[in-house]
N, C-alpha and C. Protein backbone atom coordinates (compact mmCIF):
# COMPACT_ATOMS: atom_id res chain seq x y z
N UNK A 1 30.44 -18.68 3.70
CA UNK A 1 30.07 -18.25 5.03
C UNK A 1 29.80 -16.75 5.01
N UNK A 2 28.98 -16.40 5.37
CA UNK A 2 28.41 -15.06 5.73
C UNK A 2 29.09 -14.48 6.29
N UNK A 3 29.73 -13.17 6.41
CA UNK A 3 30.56 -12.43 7.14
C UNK A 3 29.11 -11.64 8.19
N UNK A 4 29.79 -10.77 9.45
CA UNK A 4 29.25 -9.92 10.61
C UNK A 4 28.33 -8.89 9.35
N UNK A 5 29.29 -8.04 8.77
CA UNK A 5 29.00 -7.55 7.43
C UNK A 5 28.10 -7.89 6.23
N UNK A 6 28.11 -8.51 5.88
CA UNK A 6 26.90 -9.10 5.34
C UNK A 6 25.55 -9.30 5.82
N UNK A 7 26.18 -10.22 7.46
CA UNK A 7 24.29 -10.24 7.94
C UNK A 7 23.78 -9.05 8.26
N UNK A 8 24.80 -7.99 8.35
CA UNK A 8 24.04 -6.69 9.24
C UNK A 8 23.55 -6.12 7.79
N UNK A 9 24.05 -5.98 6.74
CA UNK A 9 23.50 -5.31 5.74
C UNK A 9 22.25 -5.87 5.42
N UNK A 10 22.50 -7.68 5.20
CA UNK A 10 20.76 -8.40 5.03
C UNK A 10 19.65 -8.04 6.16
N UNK A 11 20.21 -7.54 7.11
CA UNK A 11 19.11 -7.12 8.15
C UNK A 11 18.90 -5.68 8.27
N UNK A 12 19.22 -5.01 7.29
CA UNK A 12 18.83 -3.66 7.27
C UNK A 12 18.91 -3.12 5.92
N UNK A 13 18.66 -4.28 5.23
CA UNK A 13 18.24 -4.12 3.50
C UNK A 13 16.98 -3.31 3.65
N UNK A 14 16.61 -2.91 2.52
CA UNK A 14 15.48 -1.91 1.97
C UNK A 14 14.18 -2.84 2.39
N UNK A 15 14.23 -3.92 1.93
CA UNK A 15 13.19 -4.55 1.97
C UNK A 15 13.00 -4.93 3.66
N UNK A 16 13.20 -4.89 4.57
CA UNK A 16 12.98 -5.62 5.56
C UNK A 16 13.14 -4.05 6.35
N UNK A 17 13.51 -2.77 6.20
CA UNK A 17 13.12 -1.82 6.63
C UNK A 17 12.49 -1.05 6.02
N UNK A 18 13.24 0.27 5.17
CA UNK A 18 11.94 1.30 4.81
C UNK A 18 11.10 0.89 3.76
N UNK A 19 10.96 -0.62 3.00
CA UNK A 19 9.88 -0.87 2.29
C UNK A 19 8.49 -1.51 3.17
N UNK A 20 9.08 -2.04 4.40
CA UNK A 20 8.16 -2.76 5.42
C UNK A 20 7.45 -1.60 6.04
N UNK A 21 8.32 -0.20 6.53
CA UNK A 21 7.63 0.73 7.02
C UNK A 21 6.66 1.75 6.03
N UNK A 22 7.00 1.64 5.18
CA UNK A 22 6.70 2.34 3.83
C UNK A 22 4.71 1.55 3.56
N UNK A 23 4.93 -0.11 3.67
CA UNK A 23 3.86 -0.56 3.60
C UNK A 23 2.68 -0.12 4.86
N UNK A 24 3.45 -0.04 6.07
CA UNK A 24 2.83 -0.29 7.08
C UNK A 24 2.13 1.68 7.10
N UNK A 25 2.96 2.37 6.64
CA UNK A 25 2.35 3.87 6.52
C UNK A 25 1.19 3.68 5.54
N UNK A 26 1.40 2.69 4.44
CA UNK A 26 0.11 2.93 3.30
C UNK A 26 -1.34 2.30 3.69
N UNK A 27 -0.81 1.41 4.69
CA UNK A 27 -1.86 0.63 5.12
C UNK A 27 -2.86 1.70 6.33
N UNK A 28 -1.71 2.39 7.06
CA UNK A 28 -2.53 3.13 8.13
C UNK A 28 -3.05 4.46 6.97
N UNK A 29 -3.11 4.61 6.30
CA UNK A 29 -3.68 5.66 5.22
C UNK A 29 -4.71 5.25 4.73
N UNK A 30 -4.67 3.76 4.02
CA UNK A 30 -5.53 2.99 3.70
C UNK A 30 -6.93 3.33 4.41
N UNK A 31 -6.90 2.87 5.62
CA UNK A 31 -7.34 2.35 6.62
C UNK A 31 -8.42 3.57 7.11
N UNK A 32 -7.61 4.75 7.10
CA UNK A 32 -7.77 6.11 7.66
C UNK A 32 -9.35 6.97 6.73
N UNK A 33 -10.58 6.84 7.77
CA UNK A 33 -11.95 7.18 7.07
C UNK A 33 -11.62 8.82 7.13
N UNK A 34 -11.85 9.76 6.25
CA UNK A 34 -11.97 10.69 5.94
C UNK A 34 -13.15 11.41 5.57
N UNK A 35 -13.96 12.47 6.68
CA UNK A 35 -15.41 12.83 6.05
C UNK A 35 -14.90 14.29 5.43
N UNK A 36 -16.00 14.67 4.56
CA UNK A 36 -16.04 16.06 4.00
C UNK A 36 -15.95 16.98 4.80
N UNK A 37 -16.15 16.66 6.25
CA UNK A 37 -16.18 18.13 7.48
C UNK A 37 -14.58 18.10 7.85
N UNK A 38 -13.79 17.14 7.11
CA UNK A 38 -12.52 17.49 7.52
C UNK A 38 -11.88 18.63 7.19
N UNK A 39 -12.16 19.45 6.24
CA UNK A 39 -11.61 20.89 5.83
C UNK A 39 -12.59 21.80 5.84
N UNK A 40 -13.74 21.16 6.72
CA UNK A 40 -14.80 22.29 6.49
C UNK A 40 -14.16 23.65 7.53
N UNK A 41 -13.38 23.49 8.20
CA UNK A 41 -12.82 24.21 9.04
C UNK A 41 -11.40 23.79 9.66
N UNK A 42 -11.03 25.28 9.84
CA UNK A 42 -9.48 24.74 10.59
C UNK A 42 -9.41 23.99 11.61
N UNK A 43 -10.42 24.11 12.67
CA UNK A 43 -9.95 23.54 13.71
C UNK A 43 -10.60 21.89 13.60
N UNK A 44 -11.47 21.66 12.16
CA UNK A 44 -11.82 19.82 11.94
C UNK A 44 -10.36 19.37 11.55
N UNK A 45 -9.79 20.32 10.62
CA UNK A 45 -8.64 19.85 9.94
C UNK A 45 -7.37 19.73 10.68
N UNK A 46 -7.51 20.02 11.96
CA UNK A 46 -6.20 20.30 12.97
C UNK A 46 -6.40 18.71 13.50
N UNK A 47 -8.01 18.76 13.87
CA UNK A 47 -8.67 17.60 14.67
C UNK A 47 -8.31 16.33 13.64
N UNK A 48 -8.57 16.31 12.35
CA UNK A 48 -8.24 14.78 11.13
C UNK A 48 -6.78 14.74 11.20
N UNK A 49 -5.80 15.70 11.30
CA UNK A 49 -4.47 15.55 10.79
C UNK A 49 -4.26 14.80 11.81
N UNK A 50 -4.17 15.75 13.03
CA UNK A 50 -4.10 14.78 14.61
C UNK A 50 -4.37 13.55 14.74
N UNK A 51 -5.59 13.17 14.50
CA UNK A 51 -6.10 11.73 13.99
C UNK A 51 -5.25 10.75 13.75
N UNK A 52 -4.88 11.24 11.85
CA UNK A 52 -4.65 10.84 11.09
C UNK A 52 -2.75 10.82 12.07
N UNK A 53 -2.77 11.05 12.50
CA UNK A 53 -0.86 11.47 13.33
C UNK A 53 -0.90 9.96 14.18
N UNK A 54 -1.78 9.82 14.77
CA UNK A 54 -2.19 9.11 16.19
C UNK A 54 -2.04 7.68 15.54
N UNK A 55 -3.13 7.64 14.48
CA UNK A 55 -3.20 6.24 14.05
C UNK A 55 -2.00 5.67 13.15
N UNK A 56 -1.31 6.99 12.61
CA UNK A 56 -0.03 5.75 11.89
C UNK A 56 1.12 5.43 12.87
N UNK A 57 0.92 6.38 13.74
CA UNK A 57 2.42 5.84 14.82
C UNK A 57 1.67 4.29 16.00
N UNK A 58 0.67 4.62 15.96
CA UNK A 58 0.00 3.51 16.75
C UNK A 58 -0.06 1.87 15.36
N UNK A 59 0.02 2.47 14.53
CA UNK A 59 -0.01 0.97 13.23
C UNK A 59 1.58 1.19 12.94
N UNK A 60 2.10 1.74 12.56
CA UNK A 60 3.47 1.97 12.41
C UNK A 60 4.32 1.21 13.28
N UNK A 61 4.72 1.63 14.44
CA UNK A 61 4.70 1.24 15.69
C UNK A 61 4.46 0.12 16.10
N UNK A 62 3.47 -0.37 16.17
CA UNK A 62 2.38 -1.11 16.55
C UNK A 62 2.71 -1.19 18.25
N UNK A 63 2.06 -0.32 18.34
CA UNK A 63 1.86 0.07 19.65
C UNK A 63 0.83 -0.69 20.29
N UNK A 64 1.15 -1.36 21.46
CA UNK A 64 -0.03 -2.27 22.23
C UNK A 64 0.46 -1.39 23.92
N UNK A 65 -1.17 -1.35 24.12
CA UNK A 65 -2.53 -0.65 23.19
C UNK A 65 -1.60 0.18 22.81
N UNK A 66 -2.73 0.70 21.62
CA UNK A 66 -2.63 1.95 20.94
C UNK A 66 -3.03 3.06 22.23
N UNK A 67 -2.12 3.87 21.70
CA UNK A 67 -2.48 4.82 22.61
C UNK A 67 -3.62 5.81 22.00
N UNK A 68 -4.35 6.86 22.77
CA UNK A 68 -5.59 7.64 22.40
C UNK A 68 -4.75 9.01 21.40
N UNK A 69 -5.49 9.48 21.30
CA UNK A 69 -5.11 10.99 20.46
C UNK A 69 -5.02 12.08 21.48
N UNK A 70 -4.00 13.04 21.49
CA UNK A 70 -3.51 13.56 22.37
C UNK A 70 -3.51 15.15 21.31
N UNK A 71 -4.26 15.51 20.82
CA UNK A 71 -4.49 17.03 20.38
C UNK A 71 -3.29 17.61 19.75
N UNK A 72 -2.98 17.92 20.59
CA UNK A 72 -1.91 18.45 20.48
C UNK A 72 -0.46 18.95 20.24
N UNK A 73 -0.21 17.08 20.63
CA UNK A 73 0.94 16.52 20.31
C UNK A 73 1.14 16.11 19.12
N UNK A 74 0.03 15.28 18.60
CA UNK A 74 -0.16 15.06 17.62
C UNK A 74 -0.33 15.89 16.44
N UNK A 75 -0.96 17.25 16.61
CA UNK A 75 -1.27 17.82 15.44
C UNK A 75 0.42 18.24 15.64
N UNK A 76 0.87 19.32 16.93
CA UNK A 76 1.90 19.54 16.25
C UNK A 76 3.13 18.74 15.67
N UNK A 77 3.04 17.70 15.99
CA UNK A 77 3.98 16.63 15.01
C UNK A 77 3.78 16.59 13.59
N UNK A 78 2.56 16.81 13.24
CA UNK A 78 1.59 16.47 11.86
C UNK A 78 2.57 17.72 11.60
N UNK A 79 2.26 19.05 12.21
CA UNK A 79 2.95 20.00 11.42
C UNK A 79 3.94 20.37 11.73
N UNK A 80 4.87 19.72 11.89
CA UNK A 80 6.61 19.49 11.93
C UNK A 80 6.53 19.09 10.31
N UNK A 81 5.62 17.68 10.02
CA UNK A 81 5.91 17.15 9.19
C UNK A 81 5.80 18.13 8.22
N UNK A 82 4.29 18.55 7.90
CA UNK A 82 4.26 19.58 6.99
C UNK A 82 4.98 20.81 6.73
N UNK A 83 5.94 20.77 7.55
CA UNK A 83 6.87 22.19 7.59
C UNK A 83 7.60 21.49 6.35
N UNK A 84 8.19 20.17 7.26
CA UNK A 84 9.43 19.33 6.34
C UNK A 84 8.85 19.67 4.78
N UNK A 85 7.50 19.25 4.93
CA UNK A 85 7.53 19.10 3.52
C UNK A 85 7.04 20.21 2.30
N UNK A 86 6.34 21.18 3.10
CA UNK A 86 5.80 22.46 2.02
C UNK A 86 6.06 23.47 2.66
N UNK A 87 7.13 23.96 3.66
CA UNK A 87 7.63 25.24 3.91
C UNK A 87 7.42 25.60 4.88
N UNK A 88 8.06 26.84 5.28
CA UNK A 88 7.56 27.24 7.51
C UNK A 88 5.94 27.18 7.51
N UNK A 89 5.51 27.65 6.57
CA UNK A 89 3.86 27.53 6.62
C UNK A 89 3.48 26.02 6.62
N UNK A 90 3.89 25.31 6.78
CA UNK A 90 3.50 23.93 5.88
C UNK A 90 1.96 23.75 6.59
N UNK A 91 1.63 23.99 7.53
CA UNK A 91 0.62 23.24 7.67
C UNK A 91 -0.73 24.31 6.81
N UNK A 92 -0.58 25.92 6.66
CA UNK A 92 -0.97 26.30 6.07
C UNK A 92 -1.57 26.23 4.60
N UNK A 93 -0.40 25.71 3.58
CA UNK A 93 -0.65 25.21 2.38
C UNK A 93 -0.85 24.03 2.37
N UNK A 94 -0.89 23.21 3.34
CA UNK A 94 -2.20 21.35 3.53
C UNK A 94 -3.07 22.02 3.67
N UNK A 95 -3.42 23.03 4.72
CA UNK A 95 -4.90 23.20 4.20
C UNK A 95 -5.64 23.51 3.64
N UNK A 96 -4.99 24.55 2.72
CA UNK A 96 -5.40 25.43 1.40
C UNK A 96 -4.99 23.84 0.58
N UNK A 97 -4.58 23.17 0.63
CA UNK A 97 -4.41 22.35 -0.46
C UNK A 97 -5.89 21.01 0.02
N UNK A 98 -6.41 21.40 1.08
CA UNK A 98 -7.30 20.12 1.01
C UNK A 98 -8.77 20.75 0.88
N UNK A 99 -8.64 22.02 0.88
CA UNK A 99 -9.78 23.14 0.76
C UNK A 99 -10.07 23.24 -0.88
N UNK A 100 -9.21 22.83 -1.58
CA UNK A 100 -8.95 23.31 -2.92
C UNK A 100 -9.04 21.86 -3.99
N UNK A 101 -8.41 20.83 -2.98
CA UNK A 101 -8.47 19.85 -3.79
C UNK A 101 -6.60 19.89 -4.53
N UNK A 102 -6.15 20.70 -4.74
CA UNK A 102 -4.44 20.86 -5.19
C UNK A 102 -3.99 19.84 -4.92
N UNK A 103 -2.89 18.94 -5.91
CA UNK A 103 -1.88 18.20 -5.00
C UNK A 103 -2.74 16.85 -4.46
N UNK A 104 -3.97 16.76 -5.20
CA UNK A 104 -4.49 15.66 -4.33
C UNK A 104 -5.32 15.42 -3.16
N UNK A 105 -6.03 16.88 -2.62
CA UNK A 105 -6.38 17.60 -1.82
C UNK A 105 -6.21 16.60 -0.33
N UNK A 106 -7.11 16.36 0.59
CA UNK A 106 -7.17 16.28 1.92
C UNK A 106 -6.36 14.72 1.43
N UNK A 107 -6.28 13.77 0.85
CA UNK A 107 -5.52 12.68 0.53
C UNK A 107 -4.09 12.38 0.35
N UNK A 108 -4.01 13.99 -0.28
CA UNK A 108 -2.63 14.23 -0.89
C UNK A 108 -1.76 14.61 0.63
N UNK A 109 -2.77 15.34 1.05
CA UNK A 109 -1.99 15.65 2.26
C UNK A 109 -1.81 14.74 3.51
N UNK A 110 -2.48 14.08 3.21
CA UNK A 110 -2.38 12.79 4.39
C UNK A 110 -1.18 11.63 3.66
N UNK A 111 -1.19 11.55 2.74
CA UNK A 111 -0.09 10.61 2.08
C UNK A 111 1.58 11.42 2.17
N UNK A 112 1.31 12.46 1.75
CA UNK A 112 2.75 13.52 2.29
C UNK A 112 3.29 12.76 3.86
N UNK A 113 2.23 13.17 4.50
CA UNK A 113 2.71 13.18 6.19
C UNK A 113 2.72 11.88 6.42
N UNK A 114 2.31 10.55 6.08
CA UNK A 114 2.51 9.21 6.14
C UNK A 114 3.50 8.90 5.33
N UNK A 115 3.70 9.39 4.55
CA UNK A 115 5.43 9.27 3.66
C UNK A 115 6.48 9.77 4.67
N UNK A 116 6.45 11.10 4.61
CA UNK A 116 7.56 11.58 5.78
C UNK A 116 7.67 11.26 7.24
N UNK A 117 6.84 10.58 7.63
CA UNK A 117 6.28 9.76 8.69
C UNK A 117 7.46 8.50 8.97
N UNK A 118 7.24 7.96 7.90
CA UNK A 118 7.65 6.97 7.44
C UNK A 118 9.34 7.06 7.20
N UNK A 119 9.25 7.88 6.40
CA UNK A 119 10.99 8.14 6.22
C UNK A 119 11.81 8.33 7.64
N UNK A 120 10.87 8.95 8.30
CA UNK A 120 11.57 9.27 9.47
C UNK A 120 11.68 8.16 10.68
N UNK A 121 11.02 7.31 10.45
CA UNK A 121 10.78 6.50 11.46
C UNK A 121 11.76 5.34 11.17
N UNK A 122 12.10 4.78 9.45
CA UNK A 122 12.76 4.13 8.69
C UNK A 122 14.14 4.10 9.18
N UNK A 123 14.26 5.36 9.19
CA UNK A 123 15.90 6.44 9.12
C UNK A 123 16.14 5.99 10.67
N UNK A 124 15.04 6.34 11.26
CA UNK A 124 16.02 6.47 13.01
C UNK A 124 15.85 4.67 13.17
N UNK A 125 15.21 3.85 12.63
CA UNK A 125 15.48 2.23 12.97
C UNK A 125 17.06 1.54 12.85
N UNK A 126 17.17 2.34 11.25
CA UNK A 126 18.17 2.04 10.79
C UNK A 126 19.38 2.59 11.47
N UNK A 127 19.44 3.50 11.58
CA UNK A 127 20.37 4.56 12.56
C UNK A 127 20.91 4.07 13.48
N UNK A 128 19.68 3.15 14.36
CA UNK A 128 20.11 2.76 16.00
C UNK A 128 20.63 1.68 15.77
N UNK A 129 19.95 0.87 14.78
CA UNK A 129 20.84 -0.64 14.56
C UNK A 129 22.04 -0.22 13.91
N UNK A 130 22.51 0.50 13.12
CA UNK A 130 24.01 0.43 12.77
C UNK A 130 25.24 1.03 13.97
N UNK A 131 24.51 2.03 14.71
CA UNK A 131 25.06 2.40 15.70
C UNK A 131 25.51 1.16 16.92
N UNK A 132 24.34 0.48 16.82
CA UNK A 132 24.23 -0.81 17.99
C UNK A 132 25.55 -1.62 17.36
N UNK A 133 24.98 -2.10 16.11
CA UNK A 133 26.22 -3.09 15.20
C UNK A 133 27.71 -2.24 15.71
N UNK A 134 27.70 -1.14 15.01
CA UNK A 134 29.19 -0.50 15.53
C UNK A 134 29.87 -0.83 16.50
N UNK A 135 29.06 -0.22 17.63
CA UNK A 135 29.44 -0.29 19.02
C UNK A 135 29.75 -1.49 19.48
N UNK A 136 29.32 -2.85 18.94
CA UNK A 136 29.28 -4.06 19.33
C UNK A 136 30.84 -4.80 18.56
N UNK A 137 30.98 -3.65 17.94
CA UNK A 137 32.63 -4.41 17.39
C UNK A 137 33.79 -3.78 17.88
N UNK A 138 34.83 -4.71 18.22
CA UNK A 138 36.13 -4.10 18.93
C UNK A 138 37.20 -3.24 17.80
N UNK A 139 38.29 -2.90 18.06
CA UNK A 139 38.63 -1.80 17.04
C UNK A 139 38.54 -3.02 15.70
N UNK A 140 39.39 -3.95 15.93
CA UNK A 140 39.93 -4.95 14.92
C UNK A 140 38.86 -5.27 13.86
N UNK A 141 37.56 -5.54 14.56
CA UNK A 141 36.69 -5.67 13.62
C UNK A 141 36.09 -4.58 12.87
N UNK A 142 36.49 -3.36 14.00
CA UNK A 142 35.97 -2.21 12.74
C UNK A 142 36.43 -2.27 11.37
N UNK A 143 37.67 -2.38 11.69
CA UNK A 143 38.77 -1.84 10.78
C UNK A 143 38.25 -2.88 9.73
N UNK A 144 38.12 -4.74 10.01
CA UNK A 144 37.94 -5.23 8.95
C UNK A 144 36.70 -5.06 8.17
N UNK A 145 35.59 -5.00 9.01
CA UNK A 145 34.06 -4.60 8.32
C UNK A 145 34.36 -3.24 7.55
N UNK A 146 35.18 -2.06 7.95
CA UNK A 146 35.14 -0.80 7.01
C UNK A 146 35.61 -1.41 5.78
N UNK A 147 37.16 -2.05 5.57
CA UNK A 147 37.77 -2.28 4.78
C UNK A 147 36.84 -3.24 4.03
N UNK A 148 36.24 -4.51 4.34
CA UNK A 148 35.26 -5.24 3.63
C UNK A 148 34.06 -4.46 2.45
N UNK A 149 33.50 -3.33 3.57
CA UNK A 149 32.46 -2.65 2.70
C UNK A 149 33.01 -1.51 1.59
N UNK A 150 34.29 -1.35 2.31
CA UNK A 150 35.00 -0.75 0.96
C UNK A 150 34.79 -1.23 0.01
N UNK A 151 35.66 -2.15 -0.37
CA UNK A 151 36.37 -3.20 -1.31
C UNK A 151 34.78 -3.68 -1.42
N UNK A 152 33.91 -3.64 -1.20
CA UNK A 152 32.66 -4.29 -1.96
C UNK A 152 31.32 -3.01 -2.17
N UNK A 153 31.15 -2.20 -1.91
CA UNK A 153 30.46 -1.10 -1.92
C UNK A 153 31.02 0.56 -1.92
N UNK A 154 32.47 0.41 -2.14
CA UNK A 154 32.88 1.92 -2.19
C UNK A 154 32.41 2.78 -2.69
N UNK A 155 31.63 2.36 -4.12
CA UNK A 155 30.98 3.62 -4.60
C UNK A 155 29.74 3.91 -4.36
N UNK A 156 28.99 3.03 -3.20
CA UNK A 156 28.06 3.89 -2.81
C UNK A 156 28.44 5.06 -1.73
N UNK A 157 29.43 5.01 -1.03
CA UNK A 157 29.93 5.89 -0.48
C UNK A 157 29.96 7.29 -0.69
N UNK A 158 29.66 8.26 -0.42
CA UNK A 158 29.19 9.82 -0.55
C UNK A 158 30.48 10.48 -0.47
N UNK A 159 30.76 11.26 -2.11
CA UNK A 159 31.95 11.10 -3.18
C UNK A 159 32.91 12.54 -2.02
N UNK A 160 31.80 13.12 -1.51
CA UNK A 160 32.79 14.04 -0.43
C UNK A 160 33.69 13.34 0.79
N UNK A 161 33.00 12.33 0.96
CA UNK A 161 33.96 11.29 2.14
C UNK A 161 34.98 10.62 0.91
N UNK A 162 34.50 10.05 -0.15
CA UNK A 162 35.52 9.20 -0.44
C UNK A 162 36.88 10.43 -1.12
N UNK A 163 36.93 11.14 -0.84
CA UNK A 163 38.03 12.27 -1.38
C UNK A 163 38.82 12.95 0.05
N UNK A 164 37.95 12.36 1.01
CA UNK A 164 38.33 12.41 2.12
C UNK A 164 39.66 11.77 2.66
N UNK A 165 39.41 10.36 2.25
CA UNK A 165 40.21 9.24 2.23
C UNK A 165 39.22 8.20 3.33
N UNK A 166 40.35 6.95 3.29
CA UNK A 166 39.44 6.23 4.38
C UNK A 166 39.52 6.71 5.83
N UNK A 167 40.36 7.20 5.77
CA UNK A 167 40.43 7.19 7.52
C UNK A 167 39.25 8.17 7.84
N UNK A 168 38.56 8.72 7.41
CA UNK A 168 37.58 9.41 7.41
C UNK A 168 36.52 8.86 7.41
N UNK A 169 36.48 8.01 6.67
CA UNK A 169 35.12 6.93 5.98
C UNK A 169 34.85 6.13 7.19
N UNK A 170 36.35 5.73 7.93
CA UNK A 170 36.21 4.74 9.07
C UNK A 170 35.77 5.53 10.26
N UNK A 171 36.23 6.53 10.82
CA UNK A 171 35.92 7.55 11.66
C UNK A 171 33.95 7.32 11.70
N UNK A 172 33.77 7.92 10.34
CA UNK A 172 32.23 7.87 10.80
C UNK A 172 31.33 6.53 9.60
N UNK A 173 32.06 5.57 10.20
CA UNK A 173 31.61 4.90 8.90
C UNK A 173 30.07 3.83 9.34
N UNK A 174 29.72 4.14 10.60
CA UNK A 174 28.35 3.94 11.28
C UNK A 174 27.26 4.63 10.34
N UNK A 175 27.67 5.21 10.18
CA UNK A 175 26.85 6.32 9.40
C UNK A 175 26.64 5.74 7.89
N UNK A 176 27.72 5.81 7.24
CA UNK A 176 27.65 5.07 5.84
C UNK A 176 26.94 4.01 6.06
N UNK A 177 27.27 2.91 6.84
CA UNK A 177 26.40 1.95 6.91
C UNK A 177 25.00 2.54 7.52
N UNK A 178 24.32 3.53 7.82
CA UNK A 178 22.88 3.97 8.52
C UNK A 178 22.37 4.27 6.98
N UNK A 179 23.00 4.96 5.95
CA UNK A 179 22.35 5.42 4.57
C UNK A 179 22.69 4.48 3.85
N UNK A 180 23.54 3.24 4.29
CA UNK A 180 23.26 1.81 2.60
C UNK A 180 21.76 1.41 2.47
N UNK A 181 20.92 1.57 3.11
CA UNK A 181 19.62 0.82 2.61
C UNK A 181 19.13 1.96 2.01
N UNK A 182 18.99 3.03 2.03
CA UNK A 182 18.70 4.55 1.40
C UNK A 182 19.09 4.58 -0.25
N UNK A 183 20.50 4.05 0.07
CA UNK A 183 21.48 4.48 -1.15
C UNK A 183 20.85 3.04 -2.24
N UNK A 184 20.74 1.75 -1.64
CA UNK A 184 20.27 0.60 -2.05
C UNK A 184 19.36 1.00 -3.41
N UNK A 185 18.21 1.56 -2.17
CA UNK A 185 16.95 1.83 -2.71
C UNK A 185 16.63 2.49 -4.05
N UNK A 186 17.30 3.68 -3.63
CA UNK A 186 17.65 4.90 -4.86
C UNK A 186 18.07 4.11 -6.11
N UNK A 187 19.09 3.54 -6.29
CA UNK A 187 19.47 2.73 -7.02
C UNK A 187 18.68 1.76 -7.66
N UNK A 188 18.33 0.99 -7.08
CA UNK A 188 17.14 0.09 -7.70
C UNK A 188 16.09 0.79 -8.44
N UNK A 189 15.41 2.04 -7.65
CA UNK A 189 14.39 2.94 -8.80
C UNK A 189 14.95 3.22 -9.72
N UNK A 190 16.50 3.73 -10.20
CA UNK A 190 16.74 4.11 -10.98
C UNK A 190 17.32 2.97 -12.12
N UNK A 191 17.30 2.33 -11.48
CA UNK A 191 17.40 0.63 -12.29
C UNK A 191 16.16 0.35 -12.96
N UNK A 192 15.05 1.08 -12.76
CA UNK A 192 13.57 0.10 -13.21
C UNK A 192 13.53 1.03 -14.57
């Protein structure tokens, strides 16, 4: 028999979240037509990133309808992302990098921001469902689901909590369960 514990982990395995969102970012990339006037200038390249912002949260998502492109919002989200990922300038060095061709040029940089796109969108799914799961158990069952994922996954546990002790682990142990499909994942690449 399946424990509470078990089904919540099979429903927020790697595969049925950030590999499903992971696909659904490659597909809106896929998908995503790119002309040469996209870096012919800053303000085409503000206009494609934006674009390119609009259509993966609308396929991502799957937003019905899709909503339109909103300038603004969109680019500056695009360059949140690019901060995340190449520095306070980030959106600066995407564009020197799609001007140049670097890194994979205008491609490279659209796959960055549909990756981190992605991670982020992965992360907060997972987040709300373990939080939801949590909240949905009375103390008794906390206590037994912590103790269960102990005794069967302790060492994925993050080695600063487990020195902590448990009562710590249990305190925020919503959380441990929000990074097992993360920790899953990692693991398996490093398995191949």
């Amino acid at each position: 028999m399946t424990t509470k514990l078990e089904q919540f982990l099979q429903d927020i395995a790697p595969e049925h979240t950030l590999d499903t969102v992971a696909a659904r970012c490659d597909e809106a990339l896929a998908g995503f037509a790119v002309g040469e006037e996209a870096w012919a200038s800053w303000k085409a390249f503000e206009a494609c990133l934006g674009s390119f912002y609009c259509r993966l949260e609308n396929h991502v998502l799957r937003l019905t309808p899709p909503r339109d492109v909103n300038h603004w919002m969109d680019w500056g989200r695009c360059c949140h992302l690019l901060g995340e990922a190449y520095g306070a300038v980030g959106h600066e060095v995407a564009f020197e990098m799609a001007c140049t061709g670097y890194g994979g040029g205008m491609h490279g940089v659209l796959k960055v921001v549909a990756a981190r796109f992605g991670e982020q969108i992965a992360q907060d799914e997972i987040a709300a469902r373990a939080s939801a799961f949590w909240e949905g158990l009375d103390v008794g069952e906390r206590l037994r689901v912590s103790e269960e994922y102990l005794e069967k996954f302790g060492e994925l546990v993050p080695s600063n909590m487990r020195e902590s002790g448990r009562l710590r682990i249990q305190m925020q142990f919503w959380q441990v369960l929000a990074q097992h499909p993360r920790t899953v994942q990692q693991l398996r690449r490093v398995g191949r």
